[in-house]
C-alpha atoms as a PDB file:
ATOM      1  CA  UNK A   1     126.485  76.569 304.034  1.00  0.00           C
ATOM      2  CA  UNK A   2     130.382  77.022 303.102  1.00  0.00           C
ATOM      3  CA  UNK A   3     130.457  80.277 301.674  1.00  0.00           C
ATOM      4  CA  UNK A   4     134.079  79.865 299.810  1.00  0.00           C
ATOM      5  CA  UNK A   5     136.313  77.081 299.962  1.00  0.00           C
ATOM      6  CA  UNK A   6     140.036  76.687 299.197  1.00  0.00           C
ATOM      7  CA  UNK A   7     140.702  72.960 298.947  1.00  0.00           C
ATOM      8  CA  UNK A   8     144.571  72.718 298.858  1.00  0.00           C
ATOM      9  CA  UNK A   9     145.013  75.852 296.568  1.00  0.00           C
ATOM     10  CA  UNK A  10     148.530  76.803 295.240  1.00  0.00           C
ATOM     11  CA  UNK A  11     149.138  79.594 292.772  1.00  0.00           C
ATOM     12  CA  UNK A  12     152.682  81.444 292.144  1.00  0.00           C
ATOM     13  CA  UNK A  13     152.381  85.062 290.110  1.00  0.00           C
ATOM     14  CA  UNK A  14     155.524  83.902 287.649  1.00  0.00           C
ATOM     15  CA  UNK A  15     156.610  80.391 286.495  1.00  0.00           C
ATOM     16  CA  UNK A  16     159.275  78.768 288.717  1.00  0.00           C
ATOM     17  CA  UNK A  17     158.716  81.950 291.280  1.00  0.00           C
ATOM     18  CA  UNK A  18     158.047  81.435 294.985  1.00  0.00           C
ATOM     19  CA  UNK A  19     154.370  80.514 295.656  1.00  0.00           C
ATOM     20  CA  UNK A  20     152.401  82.889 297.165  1.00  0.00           C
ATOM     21  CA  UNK A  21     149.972  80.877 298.691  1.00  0.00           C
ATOM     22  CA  UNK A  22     150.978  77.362 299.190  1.00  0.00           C
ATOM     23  CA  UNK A  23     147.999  74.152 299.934  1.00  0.00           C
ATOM     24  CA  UNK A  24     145.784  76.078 301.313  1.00  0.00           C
ATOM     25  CA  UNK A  25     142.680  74.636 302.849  1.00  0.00           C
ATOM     26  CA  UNK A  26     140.311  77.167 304.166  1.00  0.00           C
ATOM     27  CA  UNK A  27     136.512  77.552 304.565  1.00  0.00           C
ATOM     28  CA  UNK A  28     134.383  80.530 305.111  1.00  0.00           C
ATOM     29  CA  UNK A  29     130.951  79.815 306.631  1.00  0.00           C
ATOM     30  CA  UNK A  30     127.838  82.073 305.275  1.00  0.00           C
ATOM     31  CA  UNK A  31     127.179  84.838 307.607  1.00  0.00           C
ATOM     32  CA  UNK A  32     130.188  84.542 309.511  1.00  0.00           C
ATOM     33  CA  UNK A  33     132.943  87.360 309.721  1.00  0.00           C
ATOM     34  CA  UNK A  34     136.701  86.583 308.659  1.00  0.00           C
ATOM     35  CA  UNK A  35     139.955  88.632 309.471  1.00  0.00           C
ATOM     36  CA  UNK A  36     143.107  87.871 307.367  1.00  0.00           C
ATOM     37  CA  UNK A  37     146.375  89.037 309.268  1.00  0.00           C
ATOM     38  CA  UNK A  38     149.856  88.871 307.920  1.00  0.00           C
ATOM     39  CA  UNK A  39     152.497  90.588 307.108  1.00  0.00           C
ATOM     40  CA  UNK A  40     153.569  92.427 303.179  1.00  0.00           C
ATOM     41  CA  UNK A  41     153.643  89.295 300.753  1.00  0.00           C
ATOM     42  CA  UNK A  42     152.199  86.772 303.218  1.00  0.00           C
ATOM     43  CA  UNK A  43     149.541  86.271 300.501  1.00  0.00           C
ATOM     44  CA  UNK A  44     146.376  87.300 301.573  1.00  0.00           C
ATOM     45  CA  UNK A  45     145.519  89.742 298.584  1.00  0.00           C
ATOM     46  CA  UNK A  46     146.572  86.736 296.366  1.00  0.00           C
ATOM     47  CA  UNK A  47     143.736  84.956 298.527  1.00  0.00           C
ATOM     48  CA  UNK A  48     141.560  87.798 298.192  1.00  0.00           C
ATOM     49  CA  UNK A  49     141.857  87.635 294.373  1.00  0.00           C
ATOM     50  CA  UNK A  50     141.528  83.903 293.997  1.00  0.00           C
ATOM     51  CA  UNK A  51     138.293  84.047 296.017  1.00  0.00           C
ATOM     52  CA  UNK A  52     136.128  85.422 292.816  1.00  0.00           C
ATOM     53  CA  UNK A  53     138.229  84.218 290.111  1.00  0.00           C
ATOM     54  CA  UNK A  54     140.725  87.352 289.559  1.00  0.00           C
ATOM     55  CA  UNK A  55     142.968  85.020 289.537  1.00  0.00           C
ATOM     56  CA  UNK A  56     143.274  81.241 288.743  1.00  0.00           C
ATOM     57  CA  UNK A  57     145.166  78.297 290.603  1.00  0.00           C
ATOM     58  CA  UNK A  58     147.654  76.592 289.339  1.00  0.00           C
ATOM     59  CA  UNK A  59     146.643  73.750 291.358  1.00  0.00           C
ATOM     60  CA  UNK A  60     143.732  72.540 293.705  1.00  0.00           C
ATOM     61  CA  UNK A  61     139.955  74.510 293.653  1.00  0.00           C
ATOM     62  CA  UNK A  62     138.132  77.420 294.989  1.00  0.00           C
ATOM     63  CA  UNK A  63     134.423  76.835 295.325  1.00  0.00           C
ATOM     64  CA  UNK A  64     131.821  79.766 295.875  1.00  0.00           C
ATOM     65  CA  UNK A  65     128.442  78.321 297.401  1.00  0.00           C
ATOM     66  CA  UNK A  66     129.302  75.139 296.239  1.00  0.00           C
ATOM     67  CA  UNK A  67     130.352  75.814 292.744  1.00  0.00           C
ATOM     68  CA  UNK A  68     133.833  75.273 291.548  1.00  0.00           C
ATOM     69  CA  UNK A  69     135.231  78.714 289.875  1.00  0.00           C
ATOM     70  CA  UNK A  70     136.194  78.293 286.402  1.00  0.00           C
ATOM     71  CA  UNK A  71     135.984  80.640 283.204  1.00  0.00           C
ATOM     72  CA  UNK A  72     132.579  79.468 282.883  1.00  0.00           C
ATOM     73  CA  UNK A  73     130.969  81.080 285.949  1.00  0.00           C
ATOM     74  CA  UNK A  74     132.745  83.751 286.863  1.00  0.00           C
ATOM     75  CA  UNK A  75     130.190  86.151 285.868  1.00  0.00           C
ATOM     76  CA  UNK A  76     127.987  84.551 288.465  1.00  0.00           C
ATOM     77  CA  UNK A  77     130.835  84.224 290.803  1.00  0.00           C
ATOM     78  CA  UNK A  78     131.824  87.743 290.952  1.00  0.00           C
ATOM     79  CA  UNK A  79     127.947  88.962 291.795  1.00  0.00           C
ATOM     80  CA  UNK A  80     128.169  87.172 294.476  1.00  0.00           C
ATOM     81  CA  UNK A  81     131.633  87.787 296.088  1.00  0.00           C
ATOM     82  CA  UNK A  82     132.837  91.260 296.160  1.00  0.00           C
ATOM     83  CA  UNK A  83     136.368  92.618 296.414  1.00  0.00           C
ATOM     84  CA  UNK A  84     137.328  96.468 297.579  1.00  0.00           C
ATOM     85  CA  UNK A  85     140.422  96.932 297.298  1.00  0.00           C
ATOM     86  CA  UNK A  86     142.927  99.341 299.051  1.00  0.00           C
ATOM     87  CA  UNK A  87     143.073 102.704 297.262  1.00  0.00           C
ATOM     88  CA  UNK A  88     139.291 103.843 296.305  1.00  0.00           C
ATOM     89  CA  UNK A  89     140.846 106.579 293.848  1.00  0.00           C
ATOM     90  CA  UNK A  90     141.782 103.702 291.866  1.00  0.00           C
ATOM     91  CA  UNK A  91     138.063 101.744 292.032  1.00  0.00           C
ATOM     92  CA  UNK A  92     136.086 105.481 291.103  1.00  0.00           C
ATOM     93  CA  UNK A  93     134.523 105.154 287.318  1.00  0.00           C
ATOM     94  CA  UNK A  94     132.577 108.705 287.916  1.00  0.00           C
ATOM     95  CA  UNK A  95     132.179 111.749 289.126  1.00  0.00           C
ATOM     96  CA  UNK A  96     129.242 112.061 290.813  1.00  0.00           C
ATOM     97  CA  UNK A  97     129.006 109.578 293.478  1.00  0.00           C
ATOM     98  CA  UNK A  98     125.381 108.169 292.412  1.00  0.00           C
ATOM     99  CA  UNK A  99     126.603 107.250 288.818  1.00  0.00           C
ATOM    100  CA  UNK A 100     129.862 105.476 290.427  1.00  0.00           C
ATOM    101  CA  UNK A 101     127.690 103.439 292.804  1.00  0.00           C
ATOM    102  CA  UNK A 102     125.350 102.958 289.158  1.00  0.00           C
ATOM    103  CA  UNK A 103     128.382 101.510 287.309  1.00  0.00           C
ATOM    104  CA  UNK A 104     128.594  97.907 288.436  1.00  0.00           C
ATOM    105  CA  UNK A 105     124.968  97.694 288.415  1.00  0.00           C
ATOM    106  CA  UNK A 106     124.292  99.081 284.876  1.00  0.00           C
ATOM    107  CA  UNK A 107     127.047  96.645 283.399  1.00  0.00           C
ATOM    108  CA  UNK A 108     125.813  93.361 284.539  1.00  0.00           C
ATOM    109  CA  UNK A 109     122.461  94.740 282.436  1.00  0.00           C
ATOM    110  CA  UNK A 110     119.931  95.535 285.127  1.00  0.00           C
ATOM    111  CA  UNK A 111     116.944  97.688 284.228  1.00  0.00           C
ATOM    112  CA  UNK A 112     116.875 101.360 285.283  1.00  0.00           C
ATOM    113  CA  UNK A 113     114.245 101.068 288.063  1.00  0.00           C
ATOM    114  CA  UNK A 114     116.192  98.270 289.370  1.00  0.00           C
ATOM    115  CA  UNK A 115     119.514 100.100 289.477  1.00  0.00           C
ATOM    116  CA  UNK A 116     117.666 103.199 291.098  1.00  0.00           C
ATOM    117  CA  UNK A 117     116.400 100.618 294.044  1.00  0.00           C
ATOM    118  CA  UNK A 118     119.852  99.113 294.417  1.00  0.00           C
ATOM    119  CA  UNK A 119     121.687 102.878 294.504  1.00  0.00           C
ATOM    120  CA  UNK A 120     118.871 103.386 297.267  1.00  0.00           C
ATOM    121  CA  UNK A 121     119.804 100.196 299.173  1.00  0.00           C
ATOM    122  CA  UNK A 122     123.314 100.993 298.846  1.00  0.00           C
ATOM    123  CA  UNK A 123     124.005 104.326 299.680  1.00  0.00           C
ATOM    124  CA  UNK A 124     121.855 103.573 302.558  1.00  0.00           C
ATOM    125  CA  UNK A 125     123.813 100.210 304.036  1.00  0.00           C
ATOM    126  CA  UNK A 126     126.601 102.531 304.101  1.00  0.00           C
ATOM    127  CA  UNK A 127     125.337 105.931 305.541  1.00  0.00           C
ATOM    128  CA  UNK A 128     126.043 107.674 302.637  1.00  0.00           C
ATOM    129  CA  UNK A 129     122.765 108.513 301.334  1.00  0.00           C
ATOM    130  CA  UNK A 130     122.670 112.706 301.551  1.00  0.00           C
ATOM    131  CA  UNK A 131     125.942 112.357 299.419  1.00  0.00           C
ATOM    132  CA  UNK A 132     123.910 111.025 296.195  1.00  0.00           C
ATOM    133  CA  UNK A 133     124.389 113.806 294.085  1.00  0.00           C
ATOM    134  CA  UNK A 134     127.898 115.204 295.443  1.00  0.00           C
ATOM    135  CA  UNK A 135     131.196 114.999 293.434  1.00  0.00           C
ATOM    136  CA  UNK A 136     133.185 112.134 294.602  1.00  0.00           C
ATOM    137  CA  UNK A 137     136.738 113.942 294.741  1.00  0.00           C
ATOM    138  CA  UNK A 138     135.330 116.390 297.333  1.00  0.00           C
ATOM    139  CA  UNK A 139     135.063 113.570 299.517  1.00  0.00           C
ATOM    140  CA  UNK A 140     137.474 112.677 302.328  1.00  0.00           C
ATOM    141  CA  UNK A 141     138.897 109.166 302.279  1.00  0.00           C
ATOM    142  CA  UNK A 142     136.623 107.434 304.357  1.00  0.00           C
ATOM    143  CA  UNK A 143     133.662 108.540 302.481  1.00  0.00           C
ATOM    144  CA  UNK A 144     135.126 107.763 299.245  1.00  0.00           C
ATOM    145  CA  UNK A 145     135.735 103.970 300.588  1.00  0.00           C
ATOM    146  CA  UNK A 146     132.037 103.842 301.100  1.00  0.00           C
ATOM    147  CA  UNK A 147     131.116 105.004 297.937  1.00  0.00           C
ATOM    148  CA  UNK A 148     133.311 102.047 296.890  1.00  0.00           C
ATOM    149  CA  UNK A 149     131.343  99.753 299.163  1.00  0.00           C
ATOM    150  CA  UNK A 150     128.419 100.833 297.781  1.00  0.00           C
ATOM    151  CA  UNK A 151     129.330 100.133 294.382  1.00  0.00           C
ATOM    152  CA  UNK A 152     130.044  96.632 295.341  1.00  0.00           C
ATOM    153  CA  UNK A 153     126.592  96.477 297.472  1.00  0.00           C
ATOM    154  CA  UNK A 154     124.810  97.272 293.880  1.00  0.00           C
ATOM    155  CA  UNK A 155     125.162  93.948 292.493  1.00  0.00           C
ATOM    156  CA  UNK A 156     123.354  92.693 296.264  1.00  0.00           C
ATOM    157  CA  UNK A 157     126.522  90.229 296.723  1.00  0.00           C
ATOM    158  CA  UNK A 158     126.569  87.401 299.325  1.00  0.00           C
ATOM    159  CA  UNK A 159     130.388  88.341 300.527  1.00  0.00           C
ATOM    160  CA  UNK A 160     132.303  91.237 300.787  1.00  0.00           C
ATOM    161  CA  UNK A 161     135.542  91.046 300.982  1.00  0.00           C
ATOM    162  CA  UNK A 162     138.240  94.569 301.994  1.00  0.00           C
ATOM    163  CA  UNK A 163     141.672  93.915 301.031  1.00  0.00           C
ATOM    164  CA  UNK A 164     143.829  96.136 303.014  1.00  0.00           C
ATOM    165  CA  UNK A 165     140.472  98.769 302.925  1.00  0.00           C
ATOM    166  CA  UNK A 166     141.245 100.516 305.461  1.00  0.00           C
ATOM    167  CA  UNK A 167     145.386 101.051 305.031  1.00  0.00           C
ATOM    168  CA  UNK A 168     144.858 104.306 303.678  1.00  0.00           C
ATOM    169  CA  UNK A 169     142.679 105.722 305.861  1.00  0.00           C
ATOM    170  CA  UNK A 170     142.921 108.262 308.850  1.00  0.00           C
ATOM    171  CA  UNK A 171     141.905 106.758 312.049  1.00  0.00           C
ATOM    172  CA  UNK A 172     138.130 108.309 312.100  1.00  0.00           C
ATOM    173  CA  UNK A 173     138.081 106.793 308.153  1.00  0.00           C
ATOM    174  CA  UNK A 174     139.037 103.605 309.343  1.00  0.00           C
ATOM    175  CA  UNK A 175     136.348 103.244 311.831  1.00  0.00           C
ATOM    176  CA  UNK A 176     133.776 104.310 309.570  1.00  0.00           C
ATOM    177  CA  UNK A 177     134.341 101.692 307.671  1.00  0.00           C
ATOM    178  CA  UNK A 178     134.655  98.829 310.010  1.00  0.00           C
ATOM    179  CA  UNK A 179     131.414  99.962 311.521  1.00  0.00           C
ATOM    180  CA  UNK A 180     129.992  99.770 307.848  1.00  0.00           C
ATOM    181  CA  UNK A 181     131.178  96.210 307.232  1.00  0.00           C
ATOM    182  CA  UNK A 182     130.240  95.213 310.900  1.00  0.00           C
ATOM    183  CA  UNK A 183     126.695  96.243 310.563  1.00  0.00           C
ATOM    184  CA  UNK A 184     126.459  94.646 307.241  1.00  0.00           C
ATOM    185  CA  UNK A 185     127.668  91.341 308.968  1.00  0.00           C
ATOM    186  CA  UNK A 186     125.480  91.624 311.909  1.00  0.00           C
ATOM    187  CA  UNK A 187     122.577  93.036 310.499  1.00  0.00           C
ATOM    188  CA  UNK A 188     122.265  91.996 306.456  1.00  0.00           C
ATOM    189  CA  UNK A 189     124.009  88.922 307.240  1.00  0.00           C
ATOM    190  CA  UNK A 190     126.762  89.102 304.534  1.00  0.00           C
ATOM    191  CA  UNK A 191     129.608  87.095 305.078  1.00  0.00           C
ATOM    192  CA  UNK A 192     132.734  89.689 305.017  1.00  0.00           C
ATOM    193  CA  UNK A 193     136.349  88.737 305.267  1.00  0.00           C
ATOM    194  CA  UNK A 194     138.471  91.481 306.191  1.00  0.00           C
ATOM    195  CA  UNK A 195     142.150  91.627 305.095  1.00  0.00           C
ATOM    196  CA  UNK A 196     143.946  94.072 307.544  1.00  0.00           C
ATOM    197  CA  UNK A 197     147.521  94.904 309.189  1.00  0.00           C
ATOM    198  CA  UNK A 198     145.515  96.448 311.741  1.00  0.00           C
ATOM    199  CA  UNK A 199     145.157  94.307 314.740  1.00  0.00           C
ATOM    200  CA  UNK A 200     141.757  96.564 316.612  1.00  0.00           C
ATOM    201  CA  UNK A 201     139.949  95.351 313.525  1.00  0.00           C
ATOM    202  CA  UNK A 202     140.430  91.411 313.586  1.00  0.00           C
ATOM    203  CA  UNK A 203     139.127  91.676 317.239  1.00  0.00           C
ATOM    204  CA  UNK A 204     135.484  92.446 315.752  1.00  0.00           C
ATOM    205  CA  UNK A 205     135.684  89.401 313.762  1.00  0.00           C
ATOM    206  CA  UNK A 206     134.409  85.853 314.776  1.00  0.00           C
ATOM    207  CA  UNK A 207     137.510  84.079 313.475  1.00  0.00           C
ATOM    208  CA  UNK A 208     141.181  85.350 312.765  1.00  0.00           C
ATOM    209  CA  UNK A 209     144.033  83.408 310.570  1.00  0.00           C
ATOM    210  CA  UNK A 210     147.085  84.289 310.228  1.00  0.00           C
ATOM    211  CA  UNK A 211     148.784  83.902 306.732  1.00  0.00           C
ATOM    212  CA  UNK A 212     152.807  83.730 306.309  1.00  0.00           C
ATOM    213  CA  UNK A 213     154.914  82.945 302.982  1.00  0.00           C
ATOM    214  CA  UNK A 214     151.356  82.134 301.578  1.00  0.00           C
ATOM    215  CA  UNK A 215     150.152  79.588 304.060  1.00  0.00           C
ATOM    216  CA  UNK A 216     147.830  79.128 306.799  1.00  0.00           C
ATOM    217  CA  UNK A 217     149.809  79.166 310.333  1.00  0.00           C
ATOM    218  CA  UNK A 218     146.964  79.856 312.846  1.00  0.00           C
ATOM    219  CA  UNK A 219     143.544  80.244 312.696  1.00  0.00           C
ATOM    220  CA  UNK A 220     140.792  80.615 315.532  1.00  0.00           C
ATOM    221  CA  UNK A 221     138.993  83.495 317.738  1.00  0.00           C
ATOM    222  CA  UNK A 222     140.851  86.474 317.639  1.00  0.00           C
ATOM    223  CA  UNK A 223     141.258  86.692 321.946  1.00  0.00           C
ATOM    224  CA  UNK A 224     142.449  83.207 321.380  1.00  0.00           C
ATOM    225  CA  UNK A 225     144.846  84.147 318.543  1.00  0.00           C
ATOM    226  CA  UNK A 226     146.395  87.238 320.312  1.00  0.00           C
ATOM    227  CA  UNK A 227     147.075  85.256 323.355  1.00  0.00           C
ATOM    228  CA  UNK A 228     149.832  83.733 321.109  1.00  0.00           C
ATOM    229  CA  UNK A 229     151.602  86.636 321.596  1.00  0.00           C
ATOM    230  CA  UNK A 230     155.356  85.005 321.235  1.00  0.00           C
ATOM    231  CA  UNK A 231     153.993  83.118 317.876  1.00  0.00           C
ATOM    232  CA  UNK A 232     152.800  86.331 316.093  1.00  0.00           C
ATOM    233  CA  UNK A 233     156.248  87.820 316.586  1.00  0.00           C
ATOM    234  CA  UNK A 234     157.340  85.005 314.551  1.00  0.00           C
ATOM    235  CA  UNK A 235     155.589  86.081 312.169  1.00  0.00           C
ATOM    236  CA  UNK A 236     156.014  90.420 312.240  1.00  0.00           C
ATOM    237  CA  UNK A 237     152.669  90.983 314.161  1.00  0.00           C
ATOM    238  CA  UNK A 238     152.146  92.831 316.853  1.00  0.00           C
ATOM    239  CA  UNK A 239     149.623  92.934 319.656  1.00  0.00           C
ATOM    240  CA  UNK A 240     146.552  95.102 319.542  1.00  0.00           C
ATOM    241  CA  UNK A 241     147.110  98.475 321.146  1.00  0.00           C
ATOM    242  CA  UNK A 242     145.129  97.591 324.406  1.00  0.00           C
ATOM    243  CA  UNK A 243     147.064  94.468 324.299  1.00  0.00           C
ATOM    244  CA  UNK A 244     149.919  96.445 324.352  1.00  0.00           C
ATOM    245  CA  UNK A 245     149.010  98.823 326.599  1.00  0.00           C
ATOM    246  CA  UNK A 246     147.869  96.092 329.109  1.00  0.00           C
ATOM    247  CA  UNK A 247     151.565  94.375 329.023  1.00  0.00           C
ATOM    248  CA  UNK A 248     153.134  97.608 329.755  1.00  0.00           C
ATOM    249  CA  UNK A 249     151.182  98.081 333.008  1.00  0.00           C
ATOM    250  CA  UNK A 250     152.350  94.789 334.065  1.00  0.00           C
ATOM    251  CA  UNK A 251     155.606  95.407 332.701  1.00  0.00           C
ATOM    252  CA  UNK A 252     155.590  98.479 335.319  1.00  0.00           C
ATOM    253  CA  UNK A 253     154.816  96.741 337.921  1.00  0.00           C
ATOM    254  CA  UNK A 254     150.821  97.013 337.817  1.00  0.00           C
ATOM    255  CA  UNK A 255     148.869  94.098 338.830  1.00  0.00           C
ATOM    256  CA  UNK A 256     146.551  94.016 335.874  1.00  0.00           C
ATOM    257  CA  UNK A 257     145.057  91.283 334.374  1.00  0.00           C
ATOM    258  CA  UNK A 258     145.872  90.210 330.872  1.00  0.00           C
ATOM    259  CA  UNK A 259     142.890  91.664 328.734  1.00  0.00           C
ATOM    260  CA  UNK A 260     142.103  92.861 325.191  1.00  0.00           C
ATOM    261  CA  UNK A 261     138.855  94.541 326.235  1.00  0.00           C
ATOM    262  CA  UNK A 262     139.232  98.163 327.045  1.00  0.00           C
ATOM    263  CA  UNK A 263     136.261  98.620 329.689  1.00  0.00           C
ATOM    264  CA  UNK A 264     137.692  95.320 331.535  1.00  0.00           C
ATOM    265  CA  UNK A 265     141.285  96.774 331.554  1.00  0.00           C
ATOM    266  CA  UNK A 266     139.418  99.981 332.864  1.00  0.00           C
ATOM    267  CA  UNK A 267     138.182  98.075 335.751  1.00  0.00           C
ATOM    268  CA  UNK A 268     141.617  96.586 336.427  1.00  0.00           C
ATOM    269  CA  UNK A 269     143.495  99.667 336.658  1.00  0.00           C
ATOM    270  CA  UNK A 270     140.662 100.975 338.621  1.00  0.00           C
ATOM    271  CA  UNK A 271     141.272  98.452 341.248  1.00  0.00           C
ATOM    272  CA  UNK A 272     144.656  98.783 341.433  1.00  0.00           C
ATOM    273  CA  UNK A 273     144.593 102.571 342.290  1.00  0.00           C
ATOM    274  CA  UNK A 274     142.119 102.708 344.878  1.00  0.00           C
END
């Protein structure tokens, strides 16, 4: 089943301003795992937005599950897609991090022993569980990021979706969290689309597009995207640092074959040394 659906959605922020996304058409399967790459005002946070009704287009639809999003259902629309967004000083509501994971749940009017299960399930999905009771500022960024995961896990949504999550984040923080939303994929089966600048992250995915000036310019795996390499720099991105890396050998004059997987390019450089 199509998890969300742009049929050829436009939307501009300002009246006669540049769109910033521009007839999109774009499905995301249930279950399956979604990176959005592009660079500053390509318009995936617009997309991000438009995918539980934060915003509205001003032409074509956005279905979720087969519903059409309108002022109507967006209660039901936003329990079941869920948006984190960059900065997670910016998404706390409390101090204490079980109360903050509470908040979304205790809004939408579940009862008490309810919220207690879903603070149970959450904290757990995302390893956070012996931090119940702590304070949330004394937690480092990646840990506060996962308390905002959590609070989005509360209300048991069927996607996830991190704009820029991770953008703020040391590199340690930003693995913790891709391992989070990874295991959530694999093992929960939630459907996650993950916004990023960070080109190690889209490789996890099963698909990768590419948004620039708010459309769609490629879209497929992400080994099959980054062997594009003279398209992406058409459009500001960059390799991933092992695809880097692996140029750079050849560049040098090592016979190495082209390869974004670390243990292969291993091998390679292995051979060519002995």
């Amino acid at each position: 089943m199509k998890a969300i659906e742009f049929a050829d959605v436009s939307f501009r922020y300002e009246e006669g301003g540049p769109l910033a996304v521009s007839h999109l058409n774009l499905s995301v399967e249930e279950g399956e795992f979604v990176a959005v790459l592009g660079h500053n005002g390509s318009g995936k946070s617009t997309l991000a937005r438009l995918s539980n009704g934060l915003l509205t287009p001003d032409a074509g639809s956005v279905r979720v599950f087969g519903q059409t999003v309108n002022e109507k259902n967006l209660f039901d629309v936003r329990s079941q897609v869920g948006v984190v967004f960059q900065n997670p000083d910016n998404q706390t509501v409390a101090t204490i991090v079980e109360d903050d994971v509470a908040f979304g749940a205790e809004n939408v009017g579940l009862a008490r022993e309810e919220i207690g299960k879903r603070i149970d399930f959450a904290l757990r999905a995302v390893g956070m569980e012996e931090y119940r009771h702590a304070t949330v500022a004394r937690l480092s960024g990646g840990q506060k990021q996962r308390i905002a995961i959590a609070g989005v896990l509360a209300l048991m949504p069927k996607v996830v979706i991190l704009d820029e999550s991770t953008a703020m984040l040391d590199p340690r923080g930003r693995r913790e969290i891709v391992d989070v939303v990874t295991r959530l994929n694999k093992e929960r089966g939630i459907t996650v689309i993950l916004i990023t600048h960070f080109m190690e992250e889209a490789l996890l995915a099963d698909r990768a597009i590419v948004m620039n000036r708010g459309e769609l310019v490629m879209e497929g795996a992400p080994a099959d995207i980054f062997e594009r390499r003279e398209e992406l720099v058409t459009y500001n991105l960059a390799l991933p640092h092992i695809g880097i890396i692996c140029e750079k050998l050849r560049a040098g004059g090592m016979d190495v074959a082209y390869t974004l997987d670390a243990a292969v390019l291993a091998k390679e450089i292995a051979k060519c040394v002995s």
